[in-house]
C-alpha atoms as a PDB file:
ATOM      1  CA  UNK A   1      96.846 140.460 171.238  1.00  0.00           C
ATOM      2  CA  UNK A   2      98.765 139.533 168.156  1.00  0.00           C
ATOM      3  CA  UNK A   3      96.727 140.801 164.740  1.00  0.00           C
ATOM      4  CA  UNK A   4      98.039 138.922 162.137  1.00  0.00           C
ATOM      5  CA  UNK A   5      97.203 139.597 158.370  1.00  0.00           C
ATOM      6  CA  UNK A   6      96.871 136.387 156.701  1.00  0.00           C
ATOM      7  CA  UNK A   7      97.815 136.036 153.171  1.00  0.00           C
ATOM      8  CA  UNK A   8      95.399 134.174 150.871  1.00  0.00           C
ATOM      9  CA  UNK A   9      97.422 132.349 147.909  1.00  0.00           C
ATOM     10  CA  UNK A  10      95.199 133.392 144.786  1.00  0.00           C
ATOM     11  CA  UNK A  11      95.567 130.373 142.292  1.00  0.00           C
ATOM     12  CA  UNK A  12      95.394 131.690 138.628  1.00  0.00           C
ATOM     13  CA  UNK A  13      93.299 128.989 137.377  1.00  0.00           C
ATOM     14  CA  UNK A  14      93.914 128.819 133.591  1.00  0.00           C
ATOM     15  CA  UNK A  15      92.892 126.807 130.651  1.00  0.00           C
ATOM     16  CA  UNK A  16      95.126 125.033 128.636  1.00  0.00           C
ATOM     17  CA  UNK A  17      94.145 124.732 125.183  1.00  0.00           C
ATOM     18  CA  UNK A  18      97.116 122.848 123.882  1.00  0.00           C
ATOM     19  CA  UNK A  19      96.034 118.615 124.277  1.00  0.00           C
ATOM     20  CA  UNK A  20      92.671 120.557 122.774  1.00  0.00           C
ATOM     21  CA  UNK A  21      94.569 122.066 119.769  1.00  0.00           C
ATOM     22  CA  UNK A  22      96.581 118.962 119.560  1.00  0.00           C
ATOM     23  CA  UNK A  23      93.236 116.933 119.566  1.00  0.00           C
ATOM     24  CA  UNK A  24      91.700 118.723 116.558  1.00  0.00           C
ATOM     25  CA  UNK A  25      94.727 118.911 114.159  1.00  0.00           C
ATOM     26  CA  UNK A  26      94.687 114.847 114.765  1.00  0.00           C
ATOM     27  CA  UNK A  27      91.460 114.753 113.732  1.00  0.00           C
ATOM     28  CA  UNK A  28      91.688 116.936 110.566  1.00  0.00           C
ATOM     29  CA  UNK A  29      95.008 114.725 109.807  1.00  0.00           C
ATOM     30  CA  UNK A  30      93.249 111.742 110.411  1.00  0.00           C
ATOM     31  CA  UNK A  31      90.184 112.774 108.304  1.00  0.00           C
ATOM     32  CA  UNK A  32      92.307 114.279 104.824  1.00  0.00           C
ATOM     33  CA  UNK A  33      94.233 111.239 104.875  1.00  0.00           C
ATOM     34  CA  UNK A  34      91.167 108.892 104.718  1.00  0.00           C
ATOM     35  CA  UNK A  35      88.771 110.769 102.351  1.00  0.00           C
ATOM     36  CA  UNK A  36      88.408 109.026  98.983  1.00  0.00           C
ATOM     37  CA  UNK A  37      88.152 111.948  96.066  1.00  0.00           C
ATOM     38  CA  UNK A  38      85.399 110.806  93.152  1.00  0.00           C
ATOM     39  CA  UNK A  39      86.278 112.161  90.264  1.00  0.00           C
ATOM     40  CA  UNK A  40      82.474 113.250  88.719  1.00  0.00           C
ATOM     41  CA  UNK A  41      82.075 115.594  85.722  1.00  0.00           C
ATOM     42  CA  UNK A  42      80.138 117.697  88.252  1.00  0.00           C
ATOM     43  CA  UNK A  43      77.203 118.134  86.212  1.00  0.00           C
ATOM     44  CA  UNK A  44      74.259 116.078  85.576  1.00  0.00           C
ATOM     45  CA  UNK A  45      74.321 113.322  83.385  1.00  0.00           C
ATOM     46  CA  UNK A  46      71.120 110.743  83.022  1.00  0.00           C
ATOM     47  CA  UNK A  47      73.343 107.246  82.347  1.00  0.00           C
ATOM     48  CA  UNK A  48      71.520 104.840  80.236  1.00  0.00           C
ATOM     49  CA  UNK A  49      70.428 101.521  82.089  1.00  0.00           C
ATOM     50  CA  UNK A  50      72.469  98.576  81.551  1.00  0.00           C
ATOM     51  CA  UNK A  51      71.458  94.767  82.969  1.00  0.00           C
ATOM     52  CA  UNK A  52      75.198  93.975  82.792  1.00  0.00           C
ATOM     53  CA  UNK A  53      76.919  93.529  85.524  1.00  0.00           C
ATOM     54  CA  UNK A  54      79.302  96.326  86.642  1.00  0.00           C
ATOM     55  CA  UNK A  55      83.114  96.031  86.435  1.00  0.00           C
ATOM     56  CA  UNK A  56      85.577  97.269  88.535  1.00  0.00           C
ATOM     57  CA  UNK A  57      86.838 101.002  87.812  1.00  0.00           C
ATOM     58  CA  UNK A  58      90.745 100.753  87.366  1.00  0.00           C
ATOM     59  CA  UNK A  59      92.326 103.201  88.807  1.00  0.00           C
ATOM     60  CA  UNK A  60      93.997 104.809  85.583  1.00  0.00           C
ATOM     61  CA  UNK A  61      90.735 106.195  83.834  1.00  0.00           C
ATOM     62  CA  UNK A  62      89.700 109.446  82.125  1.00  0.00           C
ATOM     63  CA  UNK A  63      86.519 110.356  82.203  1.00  0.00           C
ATOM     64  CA  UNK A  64      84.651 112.735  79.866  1.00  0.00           C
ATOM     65  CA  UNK A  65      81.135 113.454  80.076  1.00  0.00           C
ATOM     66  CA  UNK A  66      78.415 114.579  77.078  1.00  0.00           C
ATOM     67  CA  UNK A  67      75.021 116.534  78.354  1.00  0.00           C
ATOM     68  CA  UNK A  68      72.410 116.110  76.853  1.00  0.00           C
ATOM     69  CA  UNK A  69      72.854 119.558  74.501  1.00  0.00           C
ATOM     70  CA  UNK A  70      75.967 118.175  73.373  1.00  0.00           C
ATOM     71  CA  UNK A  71      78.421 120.115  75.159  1.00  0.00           C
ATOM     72  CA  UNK A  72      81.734 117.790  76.112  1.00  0.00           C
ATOM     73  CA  UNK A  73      82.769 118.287  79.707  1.00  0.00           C
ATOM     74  CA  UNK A  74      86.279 116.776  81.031  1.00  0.00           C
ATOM     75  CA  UNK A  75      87.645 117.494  84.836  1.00  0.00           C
ATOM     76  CA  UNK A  76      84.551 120.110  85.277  1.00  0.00           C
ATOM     77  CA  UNK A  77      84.623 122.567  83.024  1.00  0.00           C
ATOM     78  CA  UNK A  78      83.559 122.506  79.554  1.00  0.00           C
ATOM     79  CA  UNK A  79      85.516 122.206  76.592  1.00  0.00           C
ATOM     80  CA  UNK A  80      85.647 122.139  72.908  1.00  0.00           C
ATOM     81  CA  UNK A  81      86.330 118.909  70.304  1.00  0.00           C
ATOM     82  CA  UNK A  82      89.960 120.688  69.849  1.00  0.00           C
ATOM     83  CA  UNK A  83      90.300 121.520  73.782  1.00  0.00           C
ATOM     84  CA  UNK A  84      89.423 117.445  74.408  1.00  0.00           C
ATOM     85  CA  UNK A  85      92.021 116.138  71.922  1.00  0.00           C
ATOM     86  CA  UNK A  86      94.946 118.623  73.704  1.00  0.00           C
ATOM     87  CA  UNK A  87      93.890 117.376  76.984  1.00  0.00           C
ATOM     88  CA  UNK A  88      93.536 113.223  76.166  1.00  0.00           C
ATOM     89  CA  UNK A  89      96.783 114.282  74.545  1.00  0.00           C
ATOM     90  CA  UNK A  90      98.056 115.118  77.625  1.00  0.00           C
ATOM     91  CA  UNK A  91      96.715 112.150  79.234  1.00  0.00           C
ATOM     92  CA  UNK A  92      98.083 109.785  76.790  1.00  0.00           C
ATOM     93  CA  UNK A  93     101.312 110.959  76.955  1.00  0.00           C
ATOM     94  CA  UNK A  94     101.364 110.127  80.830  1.00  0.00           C
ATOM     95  CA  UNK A  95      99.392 107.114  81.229  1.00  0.00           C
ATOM     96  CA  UNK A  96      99.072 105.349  77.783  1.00  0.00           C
ATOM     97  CA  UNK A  97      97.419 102.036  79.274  1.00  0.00           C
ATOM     98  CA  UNK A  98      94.372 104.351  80.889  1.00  0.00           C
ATOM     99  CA  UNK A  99      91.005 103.583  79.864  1.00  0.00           C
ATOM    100  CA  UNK A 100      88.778 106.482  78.543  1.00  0.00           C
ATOM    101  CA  UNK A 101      85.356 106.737  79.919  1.00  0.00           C
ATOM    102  CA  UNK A 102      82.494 108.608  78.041  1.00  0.00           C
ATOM    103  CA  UNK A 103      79.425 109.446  80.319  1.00  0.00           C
ATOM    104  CA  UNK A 104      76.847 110.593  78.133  1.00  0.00           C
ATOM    105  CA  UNK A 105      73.224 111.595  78.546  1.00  0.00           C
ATOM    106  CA  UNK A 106      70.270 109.419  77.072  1.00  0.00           C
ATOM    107  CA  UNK A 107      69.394 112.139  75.195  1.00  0.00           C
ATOM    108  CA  UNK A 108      72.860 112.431  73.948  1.00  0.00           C
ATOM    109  CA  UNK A 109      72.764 111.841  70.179  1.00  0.00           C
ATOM    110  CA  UNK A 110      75.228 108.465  68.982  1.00  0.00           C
ATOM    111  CA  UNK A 111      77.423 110.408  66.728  1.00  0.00           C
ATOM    112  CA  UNK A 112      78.554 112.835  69.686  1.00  0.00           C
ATOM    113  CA  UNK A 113      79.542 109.782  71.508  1.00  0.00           C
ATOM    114  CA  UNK A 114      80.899 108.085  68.310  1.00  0.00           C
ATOM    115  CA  UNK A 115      83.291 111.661  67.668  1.00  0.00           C
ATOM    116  CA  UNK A 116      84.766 111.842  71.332  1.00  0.00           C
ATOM    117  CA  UNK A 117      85.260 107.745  70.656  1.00  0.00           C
ATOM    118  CA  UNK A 118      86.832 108.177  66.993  1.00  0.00           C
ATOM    119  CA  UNK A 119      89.123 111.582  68.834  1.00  0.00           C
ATOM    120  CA  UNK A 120      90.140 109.271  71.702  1.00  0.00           C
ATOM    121  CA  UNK A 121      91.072 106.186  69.553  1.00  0.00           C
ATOM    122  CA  UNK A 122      93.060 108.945  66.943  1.00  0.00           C
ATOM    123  CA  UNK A 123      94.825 110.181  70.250  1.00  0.00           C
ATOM    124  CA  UNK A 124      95.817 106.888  70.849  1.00  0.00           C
ATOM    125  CA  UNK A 125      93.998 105.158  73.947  1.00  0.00           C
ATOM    126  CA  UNK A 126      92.648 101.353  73.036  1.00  0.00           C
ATOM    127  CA  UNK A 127      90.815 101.040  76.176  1.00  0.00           C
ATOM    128  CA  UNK A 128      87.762 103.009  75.539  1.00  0.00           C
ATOM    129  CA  UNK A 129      84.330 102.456  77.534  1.00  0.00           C
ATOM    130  CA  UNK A 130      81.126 103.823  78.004  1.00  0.00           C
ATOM    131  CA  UNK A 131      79.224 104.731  81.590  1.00  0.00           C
ATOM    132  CA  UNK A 132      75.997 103.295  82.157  1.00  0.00           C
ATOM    133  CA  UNK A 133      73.994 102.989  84.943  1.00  0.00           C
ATOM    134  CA  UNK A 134      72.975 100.011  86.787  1.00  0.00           C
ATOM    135  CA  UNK A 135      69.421  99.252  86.350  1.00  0.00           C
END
């Protein structure tokens, strides 16, 4: 009588997390490329109604927003009459042909939105515009 021991072949089963990882950096790629930024003032600003039609936002624009209280608010963080003019400065100088957008509140009073106006015109910029919302 012959006893033989048999030897089982244990497979090491394992997981391979690499066409996983792969999968998932794809997908992040895939989503940062196609996500359009908006560029918003981040705060809230109620835009007076307008029955005009809307036009087409060019793509060279700078925006600054007025609240309600009065305070001026450009790329999210608020700043003063003297901060503005350094910053459209600053924008001039890179893209003179851009058009200056002023968001500002209902309650906003005119001559705020005439000042920021008068500073962007002194600055330079011709384009100049104001935000409304569609009604």
């Amino acid at each position: 009588m012959e006893f033989r021991t048999r030897r089982r072949r244990h497979r090491i089963t394992e997981v391979n997390l690499t066409p996983l990882i792969d999968i998932v950096f794809q997908l992040l790629i895939f989503f940062l490329i196609t996500t359009t930024f908006v560029q918003n003032p981040g705060i809230e600003v109620d835009l007076p109604k307008a029955s005009a039609s809307p036009t087409e936002q060019e793509s060279e624009t700078v925006v600054v927003a007025v609240t309600r209280e009065g305070r001026i608010v450009h790329e999210g963080r608020a700043v003063s009459k003297e901060e503005l003019r350094e910053k459209l400065e600053h924008h001039h100088r890179q893209r003179a042909s851009a058009t200056v957008i002023v968001q500002a509140d209902t309650g906003t009073e005119h001559g705020k939105v005439v000042e920021i106006m008068d500073l962007a015109r002194q600055v330079g910029f011709s384009q100049l515009a104001i935000a409304t919302a569609a009604q």
